[in-house]
N, C-alpha and C. Protein backbone atom coordinates (compact mmCIF):
# COMPACT_ATOMS: atom_id res chain seq x y z
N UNK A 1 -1.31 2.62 -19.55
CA UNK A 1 -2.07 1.51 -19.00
C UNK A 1 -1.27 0.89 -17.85
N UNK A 2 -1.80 0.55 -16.71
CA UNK A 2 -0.83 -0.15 -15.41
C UNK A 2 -1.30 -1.44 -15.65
N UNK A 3 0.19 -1.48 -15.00
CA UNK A 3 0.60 -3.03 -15.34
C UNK A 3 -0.50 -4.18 -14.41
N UNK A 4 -1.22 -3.42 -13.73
CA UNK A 4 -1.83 -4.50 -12.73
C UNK A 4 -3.06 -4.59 -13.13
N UNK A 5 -3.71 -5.89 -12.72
CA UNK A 5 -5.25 -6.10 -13.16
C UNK A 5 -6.35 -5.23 -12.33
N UNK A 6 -5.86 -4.77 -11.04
CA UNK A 6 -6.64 -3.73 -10.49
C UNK A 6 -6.13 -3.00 -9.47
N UNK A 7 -6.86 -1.80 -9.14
CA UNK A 7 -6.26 -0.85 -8.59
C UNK A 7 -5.80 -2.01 -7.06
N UNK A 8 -4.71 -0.90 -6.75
CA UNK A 8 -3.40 -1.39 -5.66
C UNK A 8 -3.49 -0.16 -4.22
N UNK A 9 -4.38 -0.82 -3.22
CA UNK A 9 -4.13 -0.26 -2.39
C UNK A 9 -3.17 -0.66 -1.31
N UNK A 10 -2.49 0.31 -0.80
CA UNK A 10 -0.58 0.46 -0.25
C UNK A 10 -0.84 0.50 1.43
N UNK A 11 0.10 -0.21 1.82
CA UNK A 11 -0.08 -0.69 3.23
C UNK A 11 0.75 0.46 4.14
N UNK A 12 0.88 0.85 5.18
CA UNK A 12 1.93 1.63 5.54
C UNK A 12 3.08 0.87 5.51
N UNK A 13 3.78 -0.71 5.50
CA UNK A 13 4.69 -1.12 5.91
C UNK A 13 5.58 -0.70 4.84
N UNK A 14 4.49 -0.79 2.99
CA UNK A 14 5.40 -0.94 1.83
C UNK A 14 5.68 0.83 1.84
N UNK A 15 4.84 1.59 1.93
CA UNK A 15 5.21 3.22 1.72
C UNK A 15 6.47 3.45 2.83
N UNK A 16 6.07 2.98 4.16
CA UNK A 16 7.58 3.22 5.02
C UNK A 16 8.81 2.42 4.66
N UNK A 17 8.61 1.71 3.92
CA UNK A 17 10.14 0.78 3.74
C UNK A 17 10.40 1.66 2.30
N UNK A 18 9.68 2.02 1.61
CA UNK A 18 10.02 2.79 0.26
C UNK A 18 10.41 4.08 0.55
N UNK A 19 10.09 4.80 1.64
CA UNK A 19 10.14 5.72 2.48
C UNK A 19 11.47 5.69 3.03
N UNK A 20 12.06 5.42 3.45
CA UNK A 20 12.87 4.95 4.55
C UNK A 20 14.54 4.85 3.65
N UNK A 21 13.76 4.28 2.52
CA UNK A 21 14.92 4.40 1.38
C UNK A 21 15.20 5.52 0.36
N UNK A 22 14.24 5.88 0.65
CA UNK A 22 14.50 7.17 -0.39
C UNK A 22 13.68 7.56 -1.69
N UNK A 23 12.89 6.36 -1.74
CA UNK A 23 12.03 6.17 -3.36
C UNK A 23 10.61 5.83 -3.32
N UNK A 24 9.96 6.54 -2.24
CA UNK A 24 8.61 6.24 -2.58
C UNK A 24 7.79 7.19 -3.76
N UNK A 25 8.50 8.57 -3.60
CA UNK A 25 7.97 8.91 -5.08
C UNK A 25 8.38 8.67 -6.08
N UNK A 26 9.53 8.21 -6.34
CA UNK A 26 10.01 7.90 -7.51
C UNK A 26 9.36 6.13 -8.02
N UNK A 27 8.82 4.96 -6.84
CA UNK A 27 8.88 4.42 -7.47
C UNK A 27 7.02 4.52 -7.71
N UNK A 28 6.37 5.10 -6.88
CA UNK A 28 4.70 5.41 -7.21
C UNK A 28 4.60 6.09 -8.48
N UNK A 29 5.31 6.98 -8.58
CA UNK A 29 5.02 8.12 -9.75
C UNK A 29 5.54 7.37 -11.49
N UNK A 30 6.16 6.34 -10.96
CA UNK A 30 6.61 5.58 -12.40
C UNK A 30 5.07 4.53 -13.50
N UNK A 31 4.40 4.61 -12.34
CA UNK A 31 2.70 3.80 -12.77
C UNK A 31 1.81 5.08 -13.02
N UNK A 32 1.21 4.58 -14.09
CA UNK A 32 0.41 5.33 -14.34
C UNK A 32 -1.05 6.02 -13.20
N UNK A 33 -1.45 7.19 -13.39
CA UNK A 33 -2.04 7.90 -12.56
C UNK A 33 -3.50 6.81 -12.52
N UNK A 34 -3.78 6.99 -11.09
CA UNK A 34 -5.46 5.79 -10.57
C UNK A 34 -4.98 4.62 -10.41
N UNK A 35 -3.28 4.39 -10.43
CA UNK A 35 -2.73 2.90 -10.00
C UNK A 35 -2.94 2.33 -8.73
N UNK A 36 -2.73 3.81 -7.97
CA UNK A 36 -2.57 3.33 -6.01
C UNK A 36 -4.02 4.04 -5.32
N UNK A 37 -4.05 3.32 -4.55
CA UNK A 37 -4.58 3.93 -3.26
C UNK A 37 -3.87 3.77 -1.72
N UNK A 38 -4.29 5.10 -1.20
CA UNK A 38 -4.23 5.04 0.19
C UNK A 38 -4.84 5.22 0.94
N UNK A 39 -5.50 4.60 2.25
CA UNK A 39 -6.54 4.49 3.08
C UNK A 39 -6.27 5.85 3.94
N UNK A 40 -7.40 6.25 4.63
CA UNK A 40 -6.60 7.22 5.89
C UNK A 40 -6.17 6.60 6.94
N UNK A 41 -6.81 5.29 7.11
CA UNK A 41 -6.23 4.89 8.34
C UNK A 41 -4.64 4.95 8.14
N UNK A 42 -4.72 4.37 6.75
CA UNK A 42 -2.74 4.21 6.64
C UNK A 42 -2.02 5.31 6.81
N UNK A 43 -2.81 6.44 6.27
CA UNK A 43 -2.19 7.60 6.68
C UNK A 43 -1.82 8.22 8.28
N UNK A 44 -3.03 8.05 8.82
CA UNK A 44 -2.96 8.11 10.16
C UNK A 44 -1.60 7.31 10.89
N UNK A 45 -1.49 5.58 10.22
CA UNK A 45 -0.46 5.02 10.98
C UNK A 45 0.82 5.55 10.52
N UNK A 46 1.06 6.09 9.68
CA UNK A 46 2.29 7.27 8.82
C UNK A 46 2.46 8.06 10.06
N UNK A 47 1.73 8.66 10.30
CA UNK A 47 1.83 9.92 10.68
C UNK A 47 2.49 9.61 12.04
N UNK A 48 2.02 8.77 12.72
CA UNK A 48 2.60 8.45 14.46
C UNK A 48 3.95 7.88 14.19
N UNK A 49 4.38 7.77 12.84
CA UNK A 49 5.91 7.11 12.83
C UNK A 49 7.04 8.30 13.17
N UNK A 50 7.36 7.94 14.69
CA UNK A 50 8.39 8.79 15.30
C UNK A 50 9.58 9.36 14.27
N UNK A 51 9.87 10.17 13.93
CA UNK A 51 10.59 10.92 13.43
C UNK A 51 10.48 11.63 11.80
N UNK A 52 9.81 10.10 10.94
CA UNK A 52 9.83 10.38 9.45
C UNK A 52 8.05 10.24 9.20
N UNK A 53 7.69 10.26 9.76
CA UNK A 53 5.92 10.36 9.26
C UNK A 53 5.44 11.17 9.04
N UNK A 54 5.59 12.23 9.24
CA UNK A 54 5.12 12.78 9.04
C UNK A 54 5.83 13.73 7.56
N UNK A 55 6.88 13.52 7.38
CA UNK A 55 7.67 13.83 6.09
C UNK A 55 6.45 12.57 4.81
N UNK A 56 6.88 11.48 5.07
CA UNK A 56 5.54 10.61 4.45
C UNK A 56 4.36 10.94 4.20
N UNK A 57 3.80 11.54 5.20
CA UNK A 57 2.48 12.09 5.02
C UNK A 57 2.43 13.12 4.80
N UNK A 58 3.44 14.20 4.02
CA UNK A 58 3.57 15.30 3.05
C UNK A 58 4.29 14.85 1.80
N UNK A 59 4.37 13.61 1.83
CA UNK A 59 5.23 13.26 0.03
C UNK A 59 3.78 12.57 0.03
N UNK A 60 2.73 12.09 0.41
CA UNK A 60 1.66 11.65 0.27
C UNK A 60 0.43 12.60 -0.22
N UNK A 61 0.10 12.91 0.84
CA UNK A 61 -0.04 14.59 0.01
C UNK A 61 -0.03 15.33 -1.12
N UNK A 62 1.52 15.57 -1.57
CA UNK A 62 1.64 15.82 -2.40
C UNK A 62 1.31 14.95 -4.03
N UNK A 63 1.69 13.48 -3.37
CA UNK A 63 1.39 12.89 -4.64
C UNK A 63 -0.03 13.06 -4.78
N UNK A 64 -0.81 12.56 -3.62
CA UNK A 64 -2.37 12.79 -3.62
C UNK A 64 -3.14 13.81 -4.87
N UNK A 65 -2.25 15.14 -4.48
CA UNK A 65 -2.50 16.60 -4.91
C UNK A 65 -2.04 16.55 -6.68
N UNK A 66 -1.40 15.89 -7.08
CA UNK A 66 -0.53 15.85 -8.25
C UNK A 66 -1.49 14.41 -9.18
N UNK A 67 -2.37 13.49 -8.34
CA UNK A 67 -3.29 12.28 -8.84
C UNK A 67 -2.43 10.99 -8.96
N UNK A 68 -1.31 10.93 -8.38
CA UNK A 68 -0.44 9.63 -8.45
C UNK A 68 -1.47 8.61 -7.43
N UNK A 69 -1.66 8.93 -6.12
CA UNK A 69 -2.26 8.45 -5.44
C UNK A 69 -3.69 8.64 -5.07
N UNK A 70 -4.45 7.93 -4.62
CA UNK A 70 -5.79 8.79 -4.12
C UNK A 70 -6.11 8.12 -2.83
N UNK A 71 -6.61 9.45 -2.03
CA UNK A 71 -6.72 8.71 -0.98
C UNK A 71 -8.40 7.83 -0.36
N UNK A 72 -8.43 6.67 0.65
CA UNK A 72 -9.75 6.45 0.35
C UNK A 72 -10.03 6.05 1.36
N UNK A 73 -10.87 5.85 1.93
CA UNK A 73 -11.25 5.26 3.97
C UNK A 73 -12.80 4.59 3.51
N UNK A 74 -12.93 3.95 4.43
CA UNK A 74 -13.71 2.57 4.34
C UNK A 74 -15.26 3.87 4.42
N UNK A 75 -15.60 2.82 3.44
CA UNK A 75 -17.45 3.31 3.33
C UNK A 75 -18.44 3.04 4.42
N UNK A 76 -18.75 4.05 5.22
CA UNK A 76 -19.31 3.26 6.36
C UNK A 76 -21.15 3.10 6.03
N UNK A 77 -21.33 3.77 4.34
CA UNK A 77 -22.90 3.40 4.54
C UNK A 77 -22.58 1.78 3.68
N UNK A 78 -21.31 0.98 3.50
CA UNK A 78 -21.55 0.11 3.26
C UNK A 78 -21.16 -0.97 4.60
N UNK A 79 -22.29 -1.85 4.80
CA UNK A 79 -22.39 -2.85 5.65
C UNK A 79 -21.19 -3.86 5.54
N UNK A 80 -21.02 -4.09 4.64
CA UNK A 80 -19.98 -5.22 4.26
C UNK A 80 -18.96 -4.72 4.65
N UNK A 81 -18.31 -3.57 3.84
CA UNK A 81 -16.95 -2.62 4.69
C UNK A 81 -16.25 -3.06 5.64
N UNK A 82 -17.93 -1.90 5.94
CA UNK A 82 -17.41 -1.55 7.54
C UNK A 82 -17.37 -3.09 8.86
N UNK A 83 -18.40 -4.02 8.35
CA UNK A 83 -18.21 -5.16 9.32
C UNK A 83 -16.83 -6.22 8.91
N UNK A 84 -16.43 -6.19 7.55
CA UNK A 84 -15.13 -6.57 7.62
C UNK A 84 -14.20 -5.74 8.54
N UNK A 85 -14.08 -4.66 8.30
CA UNK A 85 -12.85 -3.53 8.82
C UNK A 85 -13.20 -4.18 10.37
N UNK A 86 -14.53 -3.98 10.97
CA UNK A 86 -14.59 -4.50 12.51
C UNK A 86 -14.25 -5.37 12.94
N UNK A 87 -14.51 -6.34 12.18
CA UNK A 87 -14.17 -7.89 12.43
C UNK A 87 -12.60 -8.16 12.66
N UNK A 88 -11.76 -7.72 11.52
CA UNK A 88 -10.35 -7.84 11.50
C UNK A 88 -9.91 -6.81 12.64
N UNK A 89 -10.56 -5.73 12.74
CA UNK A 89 -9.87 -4.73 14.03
C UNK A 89 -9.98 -5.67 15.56
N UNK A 90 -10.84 -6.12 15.57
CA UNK A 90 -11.68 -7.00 16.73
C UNK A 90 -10.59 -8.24 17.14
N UNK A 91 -10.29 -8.82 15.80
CA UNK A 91 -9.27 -10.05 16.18
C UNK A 91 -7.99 -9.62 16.70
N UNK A 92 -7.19 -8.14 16.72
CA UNK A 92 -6.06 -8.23 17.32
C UNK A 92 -5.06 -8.25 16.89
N UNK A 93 -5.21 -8.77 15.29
CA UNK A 93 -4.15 -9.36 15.08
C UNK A 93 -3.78 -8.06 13.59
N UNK A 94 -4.68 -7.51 13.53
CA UNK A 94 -3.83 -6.51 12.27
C UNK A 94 -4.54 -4.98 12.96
N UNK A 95 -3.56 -4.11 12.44
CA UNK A 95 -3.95 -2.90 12.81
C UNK A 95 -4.95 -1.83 11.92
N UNK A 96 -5.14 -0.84 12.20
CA UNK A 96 -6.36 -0.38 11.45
C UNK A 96 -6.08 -0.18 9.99
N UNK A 97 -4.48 0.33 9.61
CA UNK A 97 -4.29 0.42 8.43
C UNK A 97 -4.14 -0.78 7.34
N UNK A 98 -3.92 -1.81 7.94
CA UNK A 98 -4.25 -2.98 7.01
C UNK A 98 -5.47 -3.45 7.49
N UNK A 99 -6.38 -3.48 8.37
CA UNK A 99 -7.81 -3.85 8.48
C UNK A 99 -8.32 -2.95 7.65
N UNK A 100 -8.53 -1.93 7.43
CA UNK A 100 -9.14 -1.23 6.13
C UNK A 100 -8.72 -1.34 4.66
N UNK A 101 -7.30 -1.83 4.31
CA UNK A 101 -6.83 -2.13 2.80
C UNK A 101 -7.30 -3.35 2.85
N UNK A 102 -7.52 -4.62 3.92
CA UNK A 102 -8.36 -5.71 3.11
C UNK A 102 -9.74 -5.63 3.46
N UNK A 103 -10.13 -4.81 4.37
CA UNK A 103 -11.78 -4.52 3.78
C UNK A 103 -11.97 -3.63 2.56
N UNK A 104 -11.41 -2.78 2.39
CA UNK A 104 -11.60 -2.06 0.56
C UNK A 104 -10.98 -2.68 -0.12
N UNK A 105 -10.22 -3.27 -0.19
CA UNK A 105 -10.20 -4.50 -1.19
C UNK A 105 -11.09 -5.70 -1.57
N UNK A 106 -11.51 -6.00 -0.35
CA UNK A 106 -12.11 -7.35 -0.54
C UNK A 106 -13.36 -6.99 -0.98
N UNK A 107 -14.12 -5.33 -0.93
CA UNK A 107 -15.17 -4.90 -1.18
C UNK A 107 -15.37 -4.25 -2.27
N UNK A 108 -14.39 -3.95 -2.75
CA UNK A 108 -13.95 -2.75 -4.04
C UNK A 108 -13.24 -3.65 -5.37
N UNK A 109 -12.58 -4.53 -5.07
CA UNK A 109 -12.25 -5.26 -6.50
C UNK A 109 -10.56 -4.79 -6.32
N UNK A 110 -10.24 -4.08 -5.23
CA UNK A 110 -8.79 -3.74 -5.37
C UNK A 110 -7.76 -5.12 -4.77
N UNK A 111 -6.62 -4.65 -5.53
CA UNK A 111 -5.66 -5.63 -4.58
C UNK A 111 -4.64 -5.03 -3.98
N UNK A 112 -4.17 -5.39 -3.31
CA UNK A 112 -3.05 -4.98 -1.60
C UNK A 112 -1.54 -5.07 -1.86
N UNK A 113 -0.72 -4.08 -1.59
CA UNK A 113 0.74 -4.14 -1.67
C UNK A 113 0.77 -3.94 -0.06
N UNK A 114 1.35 -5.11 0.96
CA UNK A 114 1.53 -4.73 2.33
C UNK A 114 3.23 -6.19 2.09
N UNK A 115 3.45 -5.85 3.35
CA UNK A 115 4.90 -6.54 3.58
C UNK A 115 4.09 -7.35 4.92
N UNK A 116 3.40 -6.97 5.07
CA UNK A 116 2.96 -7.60 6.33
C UNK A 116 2.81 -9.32 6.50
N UNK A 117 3.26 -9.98 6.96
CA UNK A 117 3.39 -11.39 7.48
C UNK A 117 1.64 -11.66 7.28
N UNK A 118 1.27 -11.10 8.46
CA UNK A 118 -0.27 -11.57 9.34
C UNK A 118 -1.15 -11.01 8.36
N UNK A 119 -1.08 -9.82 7.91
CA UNK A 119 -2.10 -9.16 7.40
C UNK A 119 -2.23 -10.45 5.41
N UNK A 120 -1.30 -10.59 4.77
CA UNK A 120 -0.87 -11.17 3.78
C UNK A 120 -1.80 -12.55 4.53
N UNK A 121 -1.22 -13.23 5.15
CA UNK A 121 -2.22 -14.36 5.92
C UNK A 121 -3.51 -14.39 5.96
N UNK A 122 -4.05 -13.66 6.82
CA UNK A 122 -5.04 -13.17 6.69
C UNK A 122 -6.00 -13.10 5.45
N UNK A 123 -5.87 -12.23 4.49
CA UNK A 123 -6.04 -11.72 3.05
C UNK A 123 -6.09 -13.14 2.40
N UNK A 124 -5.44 -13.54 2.13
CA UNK A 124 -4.90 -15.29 1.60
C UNK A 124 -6.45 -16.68 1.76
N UNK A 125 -6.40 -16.08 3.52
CA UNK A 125 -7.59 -17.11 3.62
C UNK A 125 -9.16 -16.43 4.09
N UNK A 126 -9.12 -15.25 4.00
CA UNK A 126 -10.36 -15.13 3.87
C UNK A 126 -11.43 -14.09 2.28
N UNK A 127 -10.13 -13.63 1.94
CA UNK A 127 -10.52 -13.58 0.49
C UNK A 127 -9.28 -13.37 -0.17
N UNK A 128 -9.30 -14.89 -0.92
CA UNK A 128 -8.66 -15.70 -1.93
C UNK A 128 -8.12 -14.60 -3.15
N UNK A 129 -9.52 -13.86 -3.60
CA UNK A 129 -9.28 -13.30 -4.95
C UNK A 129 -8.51 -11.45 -4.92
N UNK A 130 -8.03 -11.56 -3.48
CA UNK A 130 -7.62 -10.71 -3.49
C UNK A 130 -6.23 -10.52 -3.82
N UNK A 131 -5.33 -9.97 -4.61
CA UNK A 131 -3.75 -10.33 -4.81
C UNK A 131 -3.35 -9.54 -3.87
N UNK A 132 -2.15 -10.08 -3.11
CA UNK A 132 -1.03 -9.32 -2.39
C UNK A 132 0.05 -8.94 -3.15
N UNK A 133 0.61 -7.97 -2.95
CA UNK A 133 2.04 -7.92 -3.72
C UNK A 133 3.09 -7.17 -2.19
N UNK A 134 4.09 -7.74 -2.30
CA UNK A 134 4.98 -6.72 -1.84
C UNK A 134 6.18 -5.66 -2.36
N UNK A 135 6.73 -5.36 -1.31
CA UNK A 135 7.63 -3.85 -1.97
C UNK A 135 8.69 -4.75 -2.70
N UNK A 136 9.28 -5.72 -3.10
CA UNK A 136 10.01 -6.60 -3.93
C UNK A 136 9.02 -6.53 -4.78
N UNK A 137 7.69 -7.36 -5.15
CA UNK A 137 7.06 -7.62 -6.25
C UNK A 137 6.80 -5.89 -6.93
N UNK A 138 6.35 -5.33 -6.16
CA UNK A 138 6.10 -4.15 -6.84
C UNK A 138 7.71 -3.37 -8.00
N UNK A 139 8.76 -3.64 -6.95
CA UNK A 139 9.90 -3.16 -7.68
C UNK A 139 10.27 -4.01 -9.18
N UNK A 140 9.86 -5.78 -8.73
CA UNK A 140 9.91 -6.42 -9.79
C UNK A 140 9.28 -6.01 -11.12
N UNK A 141 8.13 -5.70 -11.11
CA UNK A 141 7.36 -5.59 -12.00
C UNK A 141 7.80 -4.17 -12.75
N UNK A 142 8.12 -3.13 -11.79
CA UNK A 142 8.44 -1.82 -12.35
C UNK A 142 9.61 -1.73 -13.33
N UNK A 143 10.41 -3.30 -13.04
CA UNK A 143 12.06 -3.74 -14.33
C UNK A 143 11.17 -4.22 -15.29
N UNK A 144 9.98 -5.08 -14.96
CA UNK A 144 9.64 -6.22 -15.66
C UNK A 144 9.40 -5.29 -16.97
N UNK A 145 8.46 -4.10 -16.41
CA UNK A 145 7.70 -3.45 -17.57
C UNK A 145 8.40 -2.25 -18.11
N UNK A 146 9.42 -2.15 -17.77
CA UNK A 146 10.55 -1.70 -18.30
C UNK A 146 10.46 -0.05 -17.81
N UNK A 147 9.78 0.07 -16.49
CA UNK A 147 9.81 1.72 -15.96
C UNK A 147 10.70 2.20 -14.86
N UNK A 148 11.38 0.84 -14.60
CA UNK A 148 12.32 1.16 -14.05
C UNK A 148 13.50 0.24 -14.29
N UNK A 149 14.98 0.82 -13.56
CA UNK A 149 16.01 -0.38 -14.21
C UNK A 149 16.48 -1.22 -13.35
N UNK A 150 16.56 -1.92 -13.90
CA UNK A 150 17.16 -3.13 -12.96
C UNK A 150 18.57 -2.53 -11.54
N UNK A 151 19.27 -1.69 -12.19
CA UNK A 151 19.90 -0.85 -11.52
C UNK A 151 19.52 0.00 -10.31
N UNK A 152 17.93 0.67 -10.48
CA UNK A 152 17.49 1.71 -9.71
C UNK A 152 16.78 0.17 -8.64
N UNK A 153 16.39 -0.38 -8.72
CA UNK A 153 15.60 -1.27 -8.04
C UNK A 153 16.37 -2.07 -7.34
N UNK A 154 17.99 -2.64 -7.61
CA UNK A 154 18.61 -3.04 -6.74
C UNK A 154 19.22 -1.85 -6.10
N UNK A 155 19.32 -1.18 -5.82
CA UNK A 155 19.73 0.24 -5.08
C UNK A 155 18.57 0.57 -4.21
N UNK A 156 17.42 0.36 -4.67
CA UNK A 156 16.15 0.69 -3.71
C UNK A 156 16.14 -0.65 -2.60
N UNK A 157 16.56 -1.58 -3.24
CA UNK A 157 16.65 -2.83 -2.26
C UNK A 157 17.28 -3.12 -1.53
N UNK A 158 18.59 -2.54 -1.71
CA UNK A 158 19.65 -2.28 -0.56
C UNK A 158 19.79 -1.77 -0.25
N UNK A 159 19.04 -0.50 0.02
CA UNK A 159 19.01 0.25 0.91
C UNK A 159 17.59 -0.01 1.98
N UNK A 160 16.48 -0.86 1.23
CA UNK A 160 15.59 -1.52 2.15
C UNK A 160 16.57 -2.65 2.97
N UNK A 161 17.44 -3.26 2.59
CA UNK A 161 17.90 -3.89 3.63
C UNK A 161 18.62 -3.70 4.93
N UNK A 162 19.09 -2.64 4.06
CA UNK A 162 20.46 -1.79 5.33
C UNK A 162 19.55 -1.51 6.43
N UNK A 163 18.29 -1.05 5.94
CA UNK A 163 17.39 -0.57 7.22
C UNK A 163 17.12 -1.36 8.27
């Protein structure tokens, strides 16, 4: 059973900083399978990351292929979606891969793991019932519920900092 009240779709900022350290499969694959999602847009913004994206978007993949993750892109025969996803693309202020995790969220019942400042903002005041978590809360919870150790998670964290 995962620890969260609903499915968790993943921002590129939290997969590249988990990425970047060394533990994005180790710390996705510790939640039970139908925990995460990933948008394609996010994938897409993976992929243009100069040097390691495309390594990301084959540990993605793979988890995809294995059911840790699933991947999911905005419904365009739904109206609501897709005119959220426009609306937030339109303002400027977030990019496509978090304009699509808070339109499938805010449309789907999911909630958002992003690190993002603006996008977290955003999310906050125009739908309330959506939870944010970041790559700290997510690691928190993985000690909390005892799937990971307090040990492996400060090691994942300092090496998110060094970055």
């Amino acid at each position: 059973m995962s620890p969260f009240r609903k499915p968790v779709i993943l921002d590129n900022d939290v997969l590249s900083r988990l990425h970047s350290a060394g533990a994005v499969r180790r710390v996705l694959e510790c939640w039970p399978k139908g925990s995460f999602y990933v948008s394609e847009q996010v994938i897409d913004e993976a992929a243009r990351w100069a040097g390691k994206g495309h390594q990301l978007v084959a540990i993605l993949r793979d988890l995809e292929a294995e059911g840790v993750v699933t991947f999911i892109t905005i419904d365009e025969s739904s109206e609501e979606e897709l005119s959220v996803y426009t609306i937030l693309r339109l303002g400027e202020r977030l990019g496509s891969g978090e304009s699509a995790s808070i339109a499938i969220a805010s449309h789907r019942g999911f909630d958002i793991a992003t690190d993002d400042g603006i996008a977290r903002e955003v999310c906050h005041e125009l739908y309330p019932s959506v939870f944010t978590f970041g790559t700290g809360d997510l690691l928190n919870i993985a000690v909390e519920d005892g799937i990971m150790t307090q040990s492996e998670v400060n090691s994942i964290q300092a090496k998110i900092r060094r970055l």
